[in-house]
C-alpha atoms as a PDB file:
ATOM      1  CA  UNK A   1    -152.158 -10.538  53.669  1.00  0.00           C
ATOM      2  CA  UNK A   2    -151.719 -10.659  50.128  1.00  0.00           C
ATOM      3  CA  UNK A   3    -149.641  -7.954  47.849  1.00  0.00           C
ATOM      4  CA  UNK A   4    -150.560  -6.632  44.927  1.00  0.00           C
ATOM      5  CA  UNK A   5    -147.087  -5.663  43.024  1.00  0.00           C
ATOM      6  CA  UNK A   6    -148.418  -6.888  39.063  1.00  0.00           C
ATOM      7  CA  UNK A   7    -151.369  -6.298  37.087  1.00  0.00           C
ATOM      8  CA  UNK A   8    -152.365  -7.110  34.107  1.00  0.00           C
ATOM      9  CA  UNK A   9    -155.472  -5.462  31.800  1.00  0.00           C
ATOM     10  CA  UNK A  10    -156.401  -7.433  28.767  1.00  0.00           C
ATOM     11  CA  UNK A  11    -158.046  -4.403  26.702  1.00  0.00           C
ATOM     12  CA  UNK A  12    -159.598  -5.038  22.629  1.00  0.00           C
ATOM     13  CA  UNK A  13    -159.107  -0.729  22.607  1.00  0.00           C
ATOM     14  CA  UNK A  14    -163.609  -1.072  22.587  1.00  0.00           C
ATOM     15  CA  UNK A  15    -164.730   1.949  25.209  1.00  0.00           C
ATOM     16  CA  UNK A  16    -165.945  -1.205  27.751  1.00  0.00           C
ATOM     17  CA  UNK A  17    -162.724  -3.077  27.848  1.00  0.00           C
ATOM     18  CA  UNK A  18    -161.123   0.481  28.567  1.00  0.00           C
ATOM     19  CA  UNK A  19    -162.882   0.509  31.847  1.00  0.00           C
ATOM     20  CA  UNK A  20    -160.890  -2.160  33.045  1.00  0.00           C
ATOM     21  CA  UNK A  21    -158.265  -0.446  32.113  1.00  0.00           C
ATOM     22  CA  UNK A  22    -158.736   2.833  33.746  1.00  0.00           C
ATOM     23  CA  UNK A  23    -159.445   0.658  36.769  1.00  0.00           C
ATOM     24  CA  UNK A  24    -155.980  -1.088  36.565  1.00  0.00           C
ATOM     25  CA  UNK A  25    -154.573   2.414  37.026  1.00  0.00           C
ATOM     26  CA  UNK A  26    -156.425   3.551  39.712  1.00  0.00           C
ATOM     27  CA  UNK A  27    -155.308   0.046  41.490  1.00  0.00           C
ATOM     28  CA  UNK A  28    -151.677   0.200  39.920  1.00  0.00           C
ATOM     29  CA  UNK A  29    -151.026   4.138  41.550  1.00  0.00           C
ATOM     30  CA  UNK A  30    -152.905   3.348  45.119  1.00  0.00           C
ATOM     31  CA  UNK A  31    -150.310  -0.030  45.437  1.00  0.00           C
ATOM     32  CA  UNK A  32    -147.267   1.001  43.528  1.00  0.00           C
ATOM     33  CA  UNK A  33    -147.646  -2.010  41.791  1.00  0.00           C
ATOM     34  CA  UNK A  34    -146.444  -3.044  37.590  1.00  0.00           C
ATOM     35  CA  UNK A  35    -148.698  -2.366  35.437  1.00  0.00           C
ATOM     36  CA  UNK A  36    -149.163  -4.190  31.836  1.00  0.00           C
ATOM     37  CA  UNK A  37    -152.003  -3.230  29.069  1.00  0.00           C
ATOM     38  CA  UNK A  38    -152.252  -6.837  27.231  1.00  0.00           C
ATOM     39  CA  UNK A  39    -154.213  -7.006  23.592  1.00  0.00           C
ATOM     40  CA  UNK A  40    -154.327  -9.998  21.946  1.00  0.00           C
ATOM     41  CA  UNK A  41    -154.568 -10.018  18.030  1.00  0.00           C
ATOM     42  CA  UNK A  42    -156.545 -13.265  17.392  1.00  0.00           C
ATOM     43  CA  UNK A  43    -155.615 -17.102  16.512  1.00  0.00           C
ATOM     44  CA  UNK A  44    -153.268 -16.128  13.324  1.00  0.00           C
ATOM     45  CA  UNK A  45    -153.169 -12.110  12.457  1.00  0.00           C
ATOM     46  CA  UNK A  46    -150.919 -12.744   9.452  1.00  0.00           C
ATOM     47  CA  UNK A  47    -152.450 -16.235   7.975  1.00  0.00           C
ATOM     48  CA  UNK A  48    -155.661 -14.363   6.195  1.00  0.00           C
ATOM     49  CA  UNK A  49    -153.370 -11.392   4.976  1.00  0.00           C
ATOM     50  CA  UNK A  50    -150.821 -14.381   3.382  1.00  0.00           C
ATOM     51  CA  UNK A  51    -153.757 -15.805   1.873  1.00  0.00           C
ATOM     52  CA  UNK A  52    -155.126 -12.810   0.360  1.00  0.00           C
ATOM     53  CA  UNK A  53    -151.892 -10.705  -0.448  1.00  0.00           C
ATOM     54  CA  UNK A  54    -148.675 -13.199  -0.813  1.00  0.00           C
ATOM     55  CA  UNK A  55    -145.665 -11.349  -0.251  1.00  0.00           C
ATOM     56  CA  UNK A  56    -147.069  -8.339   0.755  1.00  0.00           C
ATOM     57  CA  UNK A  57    -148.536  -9.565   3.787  1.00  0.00           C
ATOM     58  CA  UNK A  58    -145.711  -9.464   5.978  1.00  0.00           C
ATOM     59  CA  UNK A  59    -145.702  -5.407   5.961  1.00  0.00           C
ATOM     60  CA  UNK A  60    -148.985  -4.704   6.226  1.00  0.00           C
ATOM     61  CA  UNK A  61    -149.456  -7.601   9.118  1.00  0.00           C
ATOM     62  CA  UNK A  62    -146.809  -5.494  10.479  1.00  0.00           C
ATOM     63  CA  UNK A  63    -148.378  -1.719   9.632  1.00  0.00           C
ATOM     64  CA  UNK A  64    -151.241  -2.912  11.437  1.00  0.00           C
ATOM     65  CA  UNK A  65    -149.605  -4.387  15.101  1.00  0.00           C
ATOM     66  CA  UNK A  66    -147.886  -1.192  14.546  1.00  0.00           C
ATOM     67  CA  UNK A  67    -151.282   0.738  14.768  1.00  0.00           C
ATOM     68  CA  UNK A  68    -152.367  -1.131  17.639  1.00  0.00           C
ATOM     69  CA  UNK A  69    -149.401  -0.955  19.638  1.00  0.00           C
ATOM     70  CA  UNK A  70    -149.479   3.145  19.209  1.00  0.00           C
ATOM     71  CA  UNK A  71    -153.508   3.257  19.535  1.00  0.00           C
ATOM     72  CA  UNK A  72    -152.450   1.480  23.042  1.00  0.00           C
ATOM     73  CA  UNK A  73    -149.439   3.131  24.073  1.00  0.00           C
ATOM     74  CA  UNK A  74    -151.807   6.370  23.423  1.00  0.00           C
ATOM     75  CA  UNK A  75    -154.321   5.019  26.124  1.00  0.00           C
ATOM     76  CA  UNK A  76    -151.055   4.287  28.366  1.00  0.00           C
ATOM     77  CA  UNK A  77    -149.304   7.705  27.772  1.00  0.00           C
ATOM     78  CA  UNK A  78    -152.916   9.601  28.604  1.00  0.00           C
ATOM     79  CA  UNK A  79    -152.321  11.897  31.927  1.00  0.00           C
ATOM     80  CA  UNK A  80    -156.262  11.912  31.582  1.00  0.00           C
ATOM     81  CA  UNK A  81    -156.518   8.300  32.926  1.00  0.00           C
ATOM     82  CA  UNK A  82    -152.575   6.881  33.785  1.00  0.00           C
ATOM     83  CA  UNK A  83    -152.741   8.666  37.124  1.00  0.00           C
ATOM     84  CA  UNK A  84    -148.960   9.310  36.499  1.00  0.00           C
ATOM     85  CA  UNK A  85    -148.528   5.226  36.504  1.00  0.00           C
ATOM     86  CA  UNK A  86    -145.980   4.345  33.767  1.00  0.00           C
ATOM     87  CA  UNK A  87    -147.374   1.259  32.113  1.00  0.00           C
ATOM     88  CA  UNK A  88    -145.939  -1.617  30.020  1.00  0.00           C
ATOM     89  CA  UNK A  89    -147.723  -2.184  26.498  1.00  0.00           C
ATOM     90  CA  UNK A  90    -147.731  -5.888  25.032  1.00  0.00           C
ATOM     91  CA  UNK A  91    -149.135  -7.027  21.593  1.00  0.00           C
ATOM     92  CA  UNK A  92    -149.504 -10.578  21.579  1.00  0.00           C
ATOM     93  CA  UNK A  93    -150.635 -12.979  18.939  1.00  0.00           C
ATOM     94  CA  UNK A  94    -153.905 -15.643  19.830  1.00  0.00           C
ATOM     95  CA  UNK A  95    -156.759 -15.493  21.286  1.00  0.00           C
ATOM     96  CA  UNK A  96    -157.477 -13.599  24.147  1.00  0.00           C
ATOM     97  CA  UNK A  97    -157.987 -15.917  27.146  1.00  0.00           C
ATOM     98  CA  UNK A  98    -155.088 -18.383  26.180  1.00  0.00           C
ATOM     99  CA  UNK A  99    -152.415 -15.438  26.010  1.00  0.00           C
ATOM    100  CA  UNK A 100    -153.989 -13.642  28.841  1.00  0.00           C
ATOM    101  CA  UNK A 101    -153.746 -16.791  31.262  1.00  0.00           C
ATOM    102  CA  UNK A 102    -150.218 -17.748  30.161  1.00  0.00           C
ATOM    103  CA  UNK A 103    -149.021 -14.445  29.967  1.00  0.00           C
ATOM    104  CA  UNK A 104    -150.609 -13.822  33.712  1.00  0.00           C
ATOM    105  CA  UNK A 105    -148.702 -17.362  34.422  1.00  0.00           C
ATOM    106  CA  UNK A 106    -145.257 -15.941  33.424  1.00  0.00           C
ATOM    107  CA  UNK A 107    -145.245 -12.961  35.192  1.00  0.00           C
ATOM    108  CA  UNK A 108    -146.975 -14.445  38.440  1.00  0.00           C
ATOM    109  CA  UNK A 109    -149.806 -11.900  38.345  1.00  0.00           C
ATOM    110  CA  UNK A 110    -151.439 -10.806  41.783  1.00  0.00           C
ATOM    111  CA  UNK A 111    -154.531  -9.916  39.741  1.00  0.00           C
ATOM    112  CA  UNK A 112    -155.877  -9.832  36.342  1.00  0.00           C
ATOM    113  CA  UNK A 113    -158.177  -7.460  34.830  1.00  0.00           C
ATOM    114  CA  UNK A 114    -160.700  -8.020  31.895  1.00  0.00           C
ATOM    115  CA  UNK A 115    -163.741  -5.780  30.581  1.00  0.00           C
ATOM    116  CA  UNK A 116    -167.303  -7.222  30.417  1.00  0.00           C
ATOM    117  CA  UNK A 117    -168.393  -6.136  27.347  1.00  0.00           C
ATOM    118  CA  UNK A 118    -165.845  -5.688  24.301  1.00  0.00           C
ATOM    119  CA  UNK A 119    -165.817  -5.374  20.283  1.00  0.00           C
ATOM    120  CA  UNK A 120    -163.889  -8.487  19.311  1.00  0.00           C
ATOM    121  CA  UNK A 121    -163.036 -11.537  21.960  1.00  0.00           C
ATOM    122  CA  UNK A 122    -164.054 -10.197  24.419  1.00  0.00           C
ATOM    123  CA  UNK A 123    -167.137  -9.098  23.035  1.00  0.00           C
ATOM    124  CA  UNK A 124    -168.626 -13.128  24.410  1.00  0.00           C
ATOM    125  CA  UNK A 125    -166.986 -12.459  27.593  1.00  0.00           C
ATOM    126  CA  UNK A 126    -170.308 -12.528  29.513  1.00  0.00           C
ATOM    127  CA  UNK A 127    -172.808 -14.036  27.408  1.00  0.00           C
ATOM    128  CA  UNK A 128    -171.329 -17.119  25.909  1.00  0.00           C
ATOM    129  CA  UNK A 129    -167.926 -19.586  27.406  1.00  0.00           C
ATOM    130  CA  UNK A 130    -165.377 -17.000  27.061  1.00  0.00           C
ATOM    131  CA  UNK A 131    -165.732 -15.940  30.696  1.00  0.00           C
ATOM    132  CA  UNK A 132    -165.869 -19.432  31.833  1.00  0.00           C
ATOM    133  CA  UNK A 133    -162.730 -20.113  29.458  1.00  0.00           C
ATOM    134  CA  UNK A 134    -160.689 -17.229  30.710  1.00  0.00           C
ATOM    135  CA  UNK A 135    -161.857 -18.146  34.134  1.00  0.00           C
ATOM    136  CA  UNK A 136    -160.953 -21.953  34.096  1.00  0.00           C
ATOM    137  CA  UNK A 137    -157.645 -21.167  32.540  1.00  0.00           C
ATOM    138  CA  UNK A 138    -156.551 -18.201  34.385  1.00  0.00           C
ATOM    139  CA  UNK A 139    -154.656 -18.832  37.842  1.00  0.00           C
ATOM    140  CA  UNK A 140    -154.759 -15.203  39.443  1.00  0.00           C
ATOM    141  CA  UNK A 141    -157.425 -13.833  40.521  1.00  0.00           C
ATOM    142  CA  UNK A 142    -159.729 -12.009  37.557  1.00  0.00           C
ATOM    143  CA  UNK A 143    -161.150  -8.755  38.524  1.00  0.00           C
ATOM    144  CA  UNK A 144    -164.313  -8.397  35.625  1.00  0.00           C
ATOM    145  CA  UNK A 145    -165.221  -4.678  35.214  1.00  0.00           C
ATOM    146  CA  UNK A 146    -168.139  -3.524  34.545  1.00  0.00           C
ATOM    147  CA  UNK A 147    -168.695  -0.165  35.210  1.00  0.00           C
ATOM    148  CA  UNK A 148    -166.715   2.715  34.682  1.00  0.00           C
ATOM    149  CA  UNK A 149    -165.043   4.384  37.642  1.00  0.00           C
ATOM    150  CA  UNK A 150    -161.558   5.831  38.578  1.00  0.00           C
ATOM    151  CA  UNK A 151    -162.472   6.233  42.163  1.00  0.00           C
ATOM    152  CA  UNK A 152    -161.568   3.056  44.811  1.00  0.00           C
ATOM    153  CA  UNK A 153    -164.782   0.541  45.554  1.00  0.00           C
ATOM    154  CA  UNK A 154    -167.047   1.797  48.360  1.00  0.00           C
ATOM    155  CA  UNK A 155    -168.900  -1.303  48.654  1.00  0.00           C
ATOM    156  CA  UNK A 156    -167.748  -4.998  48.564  1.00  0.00           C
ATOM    157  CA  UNK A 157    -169.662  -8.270  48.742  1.00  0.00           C
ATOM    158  CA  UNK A 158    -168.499 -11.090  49.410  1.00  0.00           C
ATOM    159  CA  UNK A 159    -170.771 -14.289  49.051  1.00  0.00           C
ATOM    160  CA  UNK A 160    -169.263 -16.994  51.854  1.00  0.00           C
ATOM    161  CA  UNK A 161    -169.664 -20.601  51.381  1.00  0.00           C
ATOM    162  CA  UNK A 162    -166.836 -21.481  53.970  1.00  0.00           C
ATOM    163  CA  UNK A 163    -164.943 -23.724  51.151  1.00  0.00           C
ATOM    164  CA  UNK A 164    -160.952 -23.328  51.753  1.00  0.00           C
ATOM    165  CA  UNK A 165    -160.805 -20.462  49.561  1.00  0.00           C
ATOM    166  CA  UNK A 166    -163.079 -17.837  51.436  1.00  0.00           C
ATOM    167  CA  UNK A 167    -160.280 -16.683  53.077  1.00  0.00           C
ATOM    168  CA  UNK A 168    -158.047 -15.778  50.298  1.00  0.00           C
ATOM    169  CA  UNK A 169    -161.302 -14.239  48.570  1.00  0.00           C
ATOM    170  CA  UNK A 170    -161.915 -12.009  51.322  1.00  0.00           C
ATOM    171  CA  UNK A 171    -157.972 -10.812  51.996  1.00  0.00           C
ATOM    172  CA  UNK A 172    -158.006  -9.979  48.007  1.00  0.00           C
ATOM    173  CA  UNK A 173    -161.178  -8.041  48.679  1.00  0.00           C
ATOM    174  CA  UNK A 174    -159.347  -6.227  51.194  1.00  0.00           C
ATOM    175  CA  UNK A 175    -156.196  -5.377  48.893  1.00  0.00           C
ATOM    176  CA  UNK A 176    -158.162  -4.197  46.486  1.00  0.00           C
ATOM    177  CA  UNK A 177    -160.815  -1.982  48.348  1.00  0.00           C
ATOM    178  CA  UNK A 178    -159.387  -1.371  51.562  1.00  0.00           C
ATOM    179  CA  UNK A 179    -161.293   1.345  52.716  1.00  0.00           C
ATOM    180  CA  UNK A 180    -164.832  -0.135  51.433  1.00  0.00           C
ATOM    181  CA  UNK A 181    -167.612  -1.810  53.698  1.00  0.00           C
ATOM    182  CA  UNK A 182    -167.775  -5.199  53.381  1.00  0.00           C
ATOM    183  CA  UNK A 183    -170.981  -7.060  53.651  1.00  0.00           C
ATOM    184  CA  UNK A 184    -170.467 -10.889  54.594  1.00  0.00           C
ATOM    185  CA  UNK A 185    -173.307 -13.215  53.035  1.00  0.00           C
ATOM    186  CA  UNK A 186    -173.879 -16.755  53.378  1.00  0.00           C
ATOM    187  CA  UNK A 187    -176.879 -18.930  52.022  1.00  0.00           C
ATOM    188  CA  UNK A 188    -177.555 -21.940  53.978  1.00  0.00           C
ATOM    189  CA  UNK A 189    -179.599 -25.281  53.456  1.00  0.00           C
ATOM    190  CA  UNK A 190    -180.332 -27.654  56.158  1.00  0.00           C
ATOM    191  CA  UNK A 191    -179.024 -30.891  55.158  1.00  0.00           C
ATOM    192  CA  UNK A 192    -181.624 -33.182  53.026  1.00  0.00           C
ATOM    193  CA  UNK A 193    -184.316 -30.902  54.080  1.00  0.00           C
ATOM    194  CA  UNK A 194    -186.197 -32.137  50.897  1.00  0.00           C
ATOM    195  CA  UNK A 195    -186.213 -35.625  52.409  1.00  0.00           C
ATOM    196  CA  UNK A 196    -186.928 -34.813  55.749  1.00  0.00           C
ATOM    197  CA  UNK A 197    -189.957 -32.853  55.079  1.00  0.00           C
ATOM    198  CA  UNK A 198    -191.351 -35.858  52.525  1.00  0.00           C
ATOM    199  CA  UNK A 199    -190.929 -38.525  55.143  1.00  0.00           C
ATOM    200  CA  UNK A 200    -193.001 -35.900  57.985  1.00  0.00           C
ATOM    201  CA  UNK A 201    -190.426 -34.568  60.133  1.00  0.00           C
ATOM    202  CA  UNK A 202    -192.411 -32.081  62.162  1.00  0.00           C
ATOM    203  CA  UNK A 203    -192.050 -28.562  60.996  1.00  0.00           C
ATOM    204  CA  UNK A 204    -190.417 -27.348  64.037  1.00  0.00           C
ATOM    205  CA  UNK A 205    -187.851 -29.408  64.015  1.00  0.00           C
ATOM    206  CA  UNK A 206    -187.059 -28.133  60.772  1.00  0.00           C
ATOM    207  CA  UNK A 207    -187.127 -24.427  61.898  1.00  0.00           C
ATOM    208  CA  UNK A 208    -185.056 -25.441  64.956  1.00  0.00           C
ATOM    209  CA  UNK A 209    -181.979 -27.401  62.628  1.00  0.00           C
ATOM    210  CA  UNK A 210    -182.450 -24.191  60.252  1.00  0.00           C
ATOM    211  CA  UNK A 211    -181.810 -21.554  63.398  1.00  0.00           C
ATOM    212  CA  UNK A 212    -178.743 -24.167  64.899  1.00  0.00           C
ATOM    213  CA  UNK A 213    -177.476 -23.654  60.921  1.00  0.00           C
ATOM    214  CA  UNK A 214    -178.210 -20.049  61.150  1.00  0.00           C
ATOM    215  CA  UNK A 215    -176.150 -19.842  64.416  1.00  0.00           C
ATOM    216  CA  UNK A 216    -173.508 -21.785  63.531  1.00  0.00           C
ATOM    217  CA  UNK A 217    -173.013 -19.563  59.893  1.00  0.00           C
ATOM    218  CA  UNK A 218    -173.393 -16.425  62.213  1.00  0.00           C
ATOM    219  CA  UNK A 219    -169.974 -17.399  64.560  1.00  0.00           C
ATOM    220  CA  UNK A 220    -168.030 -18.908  61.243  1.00  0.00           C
ATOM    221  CA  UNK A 221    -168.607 -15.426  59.719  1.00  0.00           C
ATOM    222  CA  UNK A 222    -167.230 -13.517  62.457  1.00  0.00           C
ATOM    223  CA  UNK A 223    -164.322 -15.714  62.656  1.00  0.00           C
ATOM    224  CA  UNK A 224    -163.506 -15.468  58.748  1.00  0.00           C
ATOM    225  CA  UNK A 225    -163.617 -11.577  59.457  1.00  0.00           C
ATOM    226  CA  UNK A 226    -161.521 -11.618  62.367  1.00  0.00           C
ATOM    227  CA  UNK A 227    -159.056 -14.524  60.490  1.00  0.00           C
ATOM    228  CA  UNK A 228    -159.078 -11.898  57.330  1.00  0.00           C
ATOM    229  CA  UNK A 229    -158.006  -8.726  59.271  1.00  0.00           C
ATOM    230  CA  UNK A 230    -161.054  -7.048  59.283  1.00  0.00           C
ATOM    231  CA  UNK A 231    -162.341  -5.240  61.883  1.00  0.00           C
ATOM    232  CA  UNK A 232    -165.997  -5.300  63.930  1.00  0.00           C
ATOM    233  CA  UNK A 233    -166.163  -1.803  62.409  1.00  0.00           C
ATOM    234  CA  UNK A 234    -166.046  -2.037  58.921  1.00  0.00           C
ATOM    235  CA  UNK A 235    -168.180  -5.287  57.671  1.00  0.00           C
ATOM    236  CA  UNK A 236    -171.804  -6.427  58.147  1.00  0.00           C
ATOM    237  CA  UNK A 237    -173.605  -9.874  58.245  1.00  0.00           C
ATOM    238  CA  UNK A 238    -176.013 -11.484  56.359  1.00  0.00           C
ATOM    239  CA  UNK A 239    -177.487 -15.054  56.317  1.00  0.00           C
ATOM    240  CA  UNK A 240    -179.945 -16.269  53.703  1.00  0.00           C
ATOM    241  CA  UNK A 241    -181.789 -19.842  53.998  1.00  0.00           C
ATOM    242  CA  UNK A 242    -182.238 -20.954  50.436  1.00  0.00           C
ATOM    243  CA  UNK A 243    -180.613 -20.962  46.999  1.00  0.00           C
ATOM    244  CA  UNK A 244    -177.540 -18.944  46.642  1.00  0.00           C
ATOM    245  CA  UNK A 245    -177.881 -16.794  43.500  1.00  0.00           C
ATOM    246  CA  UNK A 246    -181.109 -14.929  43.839  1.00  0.00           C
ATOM    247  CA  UNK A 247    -179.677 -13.540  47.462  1.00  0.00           C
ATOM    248  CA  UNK A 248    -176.483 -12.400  46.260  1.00  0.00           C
ATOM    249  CA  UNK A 249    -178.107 -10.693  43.033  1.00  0.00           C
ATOM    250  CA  UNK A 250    -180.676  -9.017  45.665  1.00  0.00           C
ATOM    251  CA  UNK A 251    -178.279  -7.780  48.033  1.00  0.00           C
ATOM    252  CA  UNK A 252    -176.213  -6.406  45.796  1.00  0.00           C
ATOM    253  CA  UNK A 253    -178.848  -4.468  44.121  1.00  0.00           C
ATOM    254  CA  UNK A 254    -180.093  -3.350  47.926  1.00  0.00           C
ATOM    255  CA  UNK A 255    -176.669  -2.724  49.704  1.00  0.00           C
ATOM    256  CA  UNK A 256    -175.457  -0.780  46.077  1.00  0.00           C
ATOM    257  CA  UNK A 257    -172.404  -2.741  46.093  1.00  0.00           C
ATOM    258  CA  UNK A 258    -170.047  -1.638  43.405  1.00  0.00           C
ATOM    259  CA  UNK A 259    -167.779  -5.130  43.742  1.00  0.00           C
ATOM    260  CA  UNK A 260    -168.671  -8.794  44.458  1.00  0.00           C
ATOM    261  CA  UNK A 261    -165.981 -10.912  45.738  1.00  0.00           C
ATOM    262  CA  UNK A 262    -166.759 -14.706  44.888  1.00  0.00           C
ATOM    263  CA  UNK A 263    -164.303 -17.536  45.126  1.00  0.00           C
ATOM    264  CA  UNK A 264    -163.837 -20.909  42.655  1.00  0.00           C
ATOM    265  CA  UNK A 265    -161.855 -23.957  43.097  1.00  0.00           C
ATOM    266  CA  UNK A 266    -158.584 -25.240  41.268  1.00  0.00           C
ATOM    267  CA  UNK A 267    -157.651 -25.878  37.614  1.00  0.00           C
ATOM    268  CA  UNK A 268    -158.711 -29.878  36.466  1.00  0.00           C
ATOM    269  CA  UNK A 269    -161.076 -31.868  34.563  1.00  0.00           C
ATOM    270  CA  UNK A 270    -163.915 -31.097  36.654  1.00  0.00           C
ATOM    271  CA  UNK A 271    -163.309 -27.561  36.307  1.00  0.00           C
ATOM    272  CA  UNK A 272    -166.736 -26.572  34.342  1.00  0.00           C
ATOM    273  CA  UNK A 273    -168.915 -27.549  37.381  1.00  0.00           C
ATOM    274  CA  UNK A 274    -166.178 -26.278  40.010  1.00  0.00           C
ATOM    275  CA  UNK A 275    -166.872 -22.730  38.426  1.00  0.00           C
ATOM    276  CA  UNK A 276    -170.372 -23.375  39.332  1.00  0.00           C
ATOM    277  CA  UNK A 277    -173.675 -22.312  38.200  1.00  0.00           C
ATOM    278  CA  UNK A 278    -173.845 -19.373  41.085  1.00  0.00           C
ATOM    279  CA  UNK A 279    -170.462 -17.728  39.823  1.00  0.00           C
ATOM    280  CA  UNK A 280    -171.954 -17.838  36.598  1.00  0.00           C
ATOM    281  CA  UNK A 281    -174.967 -15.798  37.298  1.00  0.00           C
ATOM    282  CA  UNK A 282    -173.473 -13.383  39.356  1.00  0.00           C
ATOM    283  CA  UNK A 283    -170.933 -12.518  36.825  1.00  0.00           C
ATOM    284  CA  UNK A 284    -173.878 -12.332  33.910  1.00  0.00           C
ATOM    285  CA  UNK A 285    -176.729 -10.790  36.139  1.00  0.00           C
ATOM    286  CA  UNK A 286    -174.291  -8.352  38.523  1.00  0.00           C
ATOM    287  CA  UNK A 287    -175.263  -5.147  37.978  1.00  0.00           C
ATOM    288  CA  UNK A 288    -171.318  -4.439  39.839  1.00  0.00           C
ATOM    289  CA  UNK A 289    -167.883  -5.574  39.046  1.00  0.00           C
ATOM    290  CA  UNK A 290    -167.097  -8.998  39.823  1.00  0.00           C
ATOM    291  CA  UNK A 291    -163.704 -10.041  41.639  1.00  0.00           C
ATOM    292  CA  UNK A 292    -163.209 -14.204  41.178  1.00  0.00           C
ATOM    293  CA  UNK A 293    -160.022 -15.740  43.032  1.00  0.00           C
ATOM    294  CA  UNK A 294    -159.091 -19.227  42.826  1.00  0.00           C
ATOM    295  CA  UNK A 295    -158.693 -21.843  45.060  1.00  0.00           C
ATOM    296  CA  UNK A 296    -156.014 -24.090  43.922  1.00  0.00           C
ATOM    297  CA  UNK A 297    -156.564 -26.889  46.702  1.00  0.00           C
ATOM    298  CA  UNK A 298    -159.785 -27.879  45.577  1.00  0.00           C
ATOM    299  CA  UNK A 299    -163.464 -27.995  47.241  1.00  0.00           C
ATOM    300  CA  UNK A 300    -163.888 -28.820  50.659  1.00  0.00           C
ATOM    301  CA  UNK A 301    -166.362 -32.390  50.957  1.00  0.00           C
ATOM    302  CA  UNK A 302    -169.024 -31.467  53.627  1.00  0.00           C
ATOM    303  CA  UNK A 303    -168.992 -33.837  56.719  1.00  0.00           C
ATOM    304  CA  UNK A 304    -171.119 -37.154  56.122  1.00  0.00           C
ATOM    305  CA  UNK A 305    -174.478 -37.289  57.503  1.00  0.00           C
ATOM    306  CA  UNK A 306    -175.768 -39.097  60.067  1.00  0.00           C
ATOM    307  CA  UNK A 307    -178.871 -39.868  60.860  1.00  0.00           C
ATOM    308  CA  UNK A 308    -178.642 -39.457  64.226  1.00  0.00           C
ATOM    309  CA  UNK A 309    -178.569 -35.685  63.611  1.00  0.00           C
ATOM    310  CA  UNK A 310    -182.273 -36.001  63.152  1.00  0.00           C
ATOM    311  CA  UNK A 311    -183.324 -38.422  66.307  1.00  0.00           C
END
């Protein structure tokens, strides 16, 4: 089971980024874990002030990291929301996902926290291809808050599409809300069941390979539970035939979950489409925070077909 002994909230000072902040304390005091607030100043604080002011621009670049670094050792130093965690404060030059992934990389984060919504950087986090930026670059697991809330996660679900990183998705989950249900979903397909109904395969045969894929989901489930510590007791199941998205957005409107735990594969090339459209929508459409926790091994190739499946 994994530990969570560093954190790390990227915060632009805006009211939503501060949410992810006062959620990295809650987390911080309830594991005794380090705690560091992060802002980043931008690609090149100082080269517009050179530009416009020559020698002068050196002191007031300086003035103003100064003014940021006491507007966020203010939000660290406030008993309102530190829960008597001490916290590190960083000012970093760049933009915002490059220093938060390689500063996350240096200190081996167990889990990295970012706001939705913000007023600079982060202000695209959700709406444009920050998120899938930070997301791609970003090695830890990203924890994207959305709401407001010092009190732990009552609620957690966790979309399951069996790929080698469901595990480590749901054992996160665990860490970070350990006394919340969890509801288990999984959206299936039967294998080229497009094709199968254009050539005439009898209807029931369809329903029958859709209730064998049903079964078999239902047992993989409980074994992912049982494999990830948790008990009968404390999580549900749910199976979905169909598309993905639209299920986990409705169950997590129905169920009121306040955190959705999804998985994504490694860092490459391909990364753009291993993010995945699903991911995507969930972290734009979510009306809940969104936990995302990489797999670096990669995706998991489903077993070739055979035809014989269908005789």
């Amino acid at each position: 089971m994994p530990t969570i002994r560093r954190l790390i909230a990227a915060t632009d000072l805006s009211d939503a980024s501060l949410h992810a902040v006062d959620r990295g304390f809650e987390l911080a005091a309830r594991h005794g874990a380090h705690y560091t607030l992060l802002h980043a100043l931008g690609l090149d604080a100082l080269g517009p002030l050179r530009d416009l002011l020559g020698d002068e621009a050196e002191l007031v670049a300086e003035k103003a990291i100064q003014h940021q670094f006491d507007a966020l050792a203010a939000v660290a130093g406030d008993p309102a929301r530190n829960a008597g965690v001490v916290a590190d404060v960083k000012i970093e030059p760049g933009l915002a996902t490059r220093v938060l992934a390689d500063y996350a990389a240096s200190e081996q984060a167990d889990l990295v926290l970012v706001g939705a919504r913000g007023a600079s950087v982060l202000s695209r986090l959700l709406v444009g291809s920050t998120a899938s930026r930070l997301l791609r670059k970003c090695a830890s697991p990203v924890l994207v808050v959305k709401k407001p809330g010092r009190t732990p996660y009552r609620r957690v679900l966790a979309p399951v599409d069996f790929s080698p990183g469901s595990l480590a998705t749901l054992r996160m989950a665990a860490q970070i809300a350990p006394d919340a249900d969890v509801l288990l979903l999984h959206s299936f397909d039967v294998p080229f069941e497009g094709m199968l109904q254009y050539a005439g395969i009898e209807q029931a045969v369809i329903h029958r390979y859709r209730a064998e894929a049903r079964e078999r989901a239902l047992r993989r489930l409980h074994e992912l539970a049982e494999e990830a510590g948790l008990e009968r007791g404390r999580y549900s199941v749910r199976i979905e035939h169909g598309e993905a998205t639209r299920h986990i957005l409705d169950a997590q409107t129905e169920c009121r979950c306040d955190l959705v735990a999804m998985g994504k594969h490694g860092t490459h090339v391909t990364e753009e489409l291993l993010l995945g459209s699903v991911t995507k929508h969930v972290l734009s459409e979510a009306d809940a925070d969104v936990l995302v926790v990489v797999d670096r091994r990669g995706p998991t190739l489903p077993p070739p077909f055979s035809g014989e499946d269908f005789v």
